[in-house]
Protein backbone atom coordinates (compact mmCIF):
# COMPACT_ATOMS: atom_id res chain seq x y z
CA UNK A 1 0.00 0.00 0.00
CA UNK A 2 1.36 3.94 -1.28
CA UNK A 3 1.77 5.75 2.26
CA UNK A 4 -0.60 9.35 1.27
CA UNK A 5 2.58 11.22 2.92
CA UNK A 6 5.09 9.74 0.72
CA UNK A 7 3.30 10.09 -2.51
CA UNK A 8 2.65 14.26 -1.68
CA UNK A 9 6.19 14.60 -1.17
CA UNK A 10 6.42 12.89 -4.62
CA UNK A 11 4.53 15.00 -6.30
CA UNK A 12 5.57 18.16 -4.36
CA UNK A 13 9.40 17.45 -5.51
CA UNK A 14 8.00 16.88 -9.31
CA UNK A 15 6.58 20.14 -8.95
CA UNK A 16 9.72 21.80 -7.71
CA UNK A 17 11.89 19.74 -10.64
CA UNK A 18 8.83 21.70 -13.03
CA UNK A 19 9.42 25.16 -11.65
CA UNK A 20 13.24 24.83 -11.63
CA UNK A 21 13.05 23.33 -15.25
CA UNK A 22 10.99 26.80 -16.15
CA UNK A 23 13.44 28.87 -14.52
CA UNK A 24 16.12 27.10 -16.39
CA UNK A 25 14.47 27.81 -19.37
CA UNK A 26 13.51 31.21 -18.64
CA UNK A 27 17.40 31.79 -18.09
CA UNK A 28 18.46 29.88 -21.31
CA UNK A 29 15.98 31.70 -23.47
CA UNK A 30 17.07 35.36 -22.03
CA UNK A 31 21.00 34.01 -23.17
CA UNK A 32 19.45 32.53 -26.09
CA UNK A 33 21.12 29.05 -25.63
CA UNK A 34 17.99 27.67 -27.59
CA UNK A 35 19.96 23.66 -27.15
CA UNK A 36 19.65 24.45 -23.24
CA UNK A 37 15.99 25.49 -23.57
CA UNK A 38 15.18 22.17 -25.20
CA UNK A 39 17.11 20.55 -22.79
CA UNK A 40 14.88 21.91 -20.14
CA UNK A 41 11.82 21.84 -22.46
CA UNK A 42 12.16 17.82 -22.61
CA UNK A 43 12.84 17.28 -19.10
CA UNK A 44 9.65 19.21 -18.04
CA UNK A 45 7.23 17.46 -20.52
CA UNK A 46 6.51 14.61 -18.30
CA UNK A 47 6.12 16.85 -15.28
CA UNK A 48 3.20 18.26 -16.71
CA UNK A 49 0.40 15.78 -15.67
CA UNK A 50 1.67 16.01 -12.13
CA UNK A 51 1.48 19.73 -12.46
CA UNK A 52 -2.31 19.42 -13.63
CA UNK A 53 -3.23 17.28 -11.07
CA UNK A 54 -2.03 19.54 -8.34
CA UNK A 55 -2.52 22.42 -9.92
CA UNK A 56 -6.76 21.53 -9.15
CA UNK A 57 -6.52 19.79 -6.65
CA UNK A 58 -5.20 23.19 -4.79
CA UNK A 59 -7.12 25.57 -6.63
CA UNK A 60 -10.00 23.56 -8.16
CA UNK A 61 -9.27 24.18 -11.57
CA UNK A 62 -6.17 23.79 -14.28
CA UNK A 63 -5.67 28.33 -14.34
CA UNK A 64 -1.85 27.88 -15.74
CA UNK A 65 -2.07 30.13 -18.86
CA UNK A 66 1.09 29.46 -19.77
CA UNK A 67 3.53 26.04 -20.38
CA UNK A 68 7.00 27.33 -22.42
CA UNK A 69 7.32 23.58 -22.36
CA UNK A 70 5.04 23.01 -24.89
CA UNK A 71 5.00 26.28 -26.46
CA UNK A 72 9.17 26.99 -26.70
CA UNK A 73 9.34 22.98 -27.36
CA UNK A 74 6.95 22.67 -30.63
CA UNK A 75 8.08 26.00 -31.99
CA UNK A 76 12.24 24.81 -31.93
CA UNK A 77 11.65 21.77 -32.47
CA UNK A 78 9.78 22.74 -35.28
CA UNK A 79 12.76 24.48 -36.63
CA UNK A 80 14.46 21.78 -36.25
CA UNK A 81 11.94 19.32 -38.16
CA UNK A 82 12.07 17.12 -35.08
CA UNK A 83 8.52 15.40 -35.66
CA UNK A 84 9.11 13.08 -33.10
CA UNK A 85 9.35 15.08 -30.33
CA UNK A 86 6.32 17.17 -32.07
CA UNK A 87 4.33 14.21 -31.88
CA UNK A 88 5.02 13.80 -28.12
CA UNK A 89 3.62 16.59 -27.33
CA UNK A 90 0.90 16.01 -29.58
CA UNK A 91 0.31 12.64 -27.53
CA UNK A 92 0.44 14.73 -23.95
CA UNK A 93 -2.24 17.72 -25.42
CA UNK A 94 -4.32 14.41 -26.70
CA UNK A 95 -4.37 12.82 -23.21
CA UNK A 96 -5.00 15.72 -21.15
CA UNK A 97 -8.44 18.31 -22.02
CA UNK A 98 -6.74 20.66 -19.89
CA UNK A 99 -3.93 21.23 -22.22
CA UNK A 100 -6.91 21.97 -25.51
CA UNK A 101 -5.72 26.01 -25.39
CA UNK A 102 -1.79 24.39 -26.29
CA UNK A 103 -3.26 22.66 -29.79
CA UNK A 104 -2.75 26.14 -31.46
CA UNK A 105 1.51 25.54 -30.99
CA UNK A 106 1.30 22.35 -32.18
CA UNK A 107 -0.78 23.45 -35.71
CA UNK A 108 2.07 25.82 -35.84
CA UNK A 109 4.99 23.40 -35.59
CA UNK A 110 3.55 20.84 -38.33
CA UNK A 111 3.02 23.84 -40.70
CA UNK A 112 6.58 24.67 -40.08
CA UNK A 113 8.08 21.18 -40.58
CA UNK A 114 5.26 21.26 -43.78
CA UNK A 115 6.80 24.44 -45.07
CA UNK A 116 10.11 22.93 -44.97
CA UNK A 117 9.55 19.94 -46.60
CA UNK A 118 8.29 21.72 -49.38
């Protein structure tokens, strides 16, 4: 049996890793090391569940207006006509109603990679 008290400290040191992984980013993007944003871009992805889940379950309702995860992530990776990592994010917007308003970055990056392949 999960002990409750371990499983909140879990998920409360997920949610630190996320908000250190978007000051990293914030901090690579003002330097413009775009390979360090992606760095930090692909190590938050698979924080972001955990940061819905707590995110209402302490204020009742997903109100983060704003994942550079996602939106930094599809729009270099993009550039780079990485589809696969495109597609990843594709599969965590799919499995997740929450992240609907993200879709929008996502059209963007496959018209990019569509653009290029042109």
């Amino acid at each position: 049996m999960t002990d409750p008290q371990t499983t909140q400290e879990t998920m409360q040191s997920d949610i630190d890793r996320y908000y250190y992984y978007l000051n990293m980013i914030t901090e690579n993007v003002r330097n413009g090391y775009n390979y360090m944003v992606l760095k930090y871009c692909d190590l938050s992805l698979p924080l972001i569940p955990i940061l819905i889940e707590q995110n209402k379950k302490s204020v009742g309702e997903f109100d983060i207006t704003t994942l550079p995860a996602i939106e930094l992530g599809a729009k270099l990776w993009s550039y780079q006509g990485n589809v696969e990592k495109i597609k990843e994010i594709e599969d965590l917007v799919n499995s997740h109603p929450e992240l609907e308003p993200w879709r929008i970055h996502l059209d963007r990056a496959y018209e990019r990679i569509d653009s290029e392949q042109e």
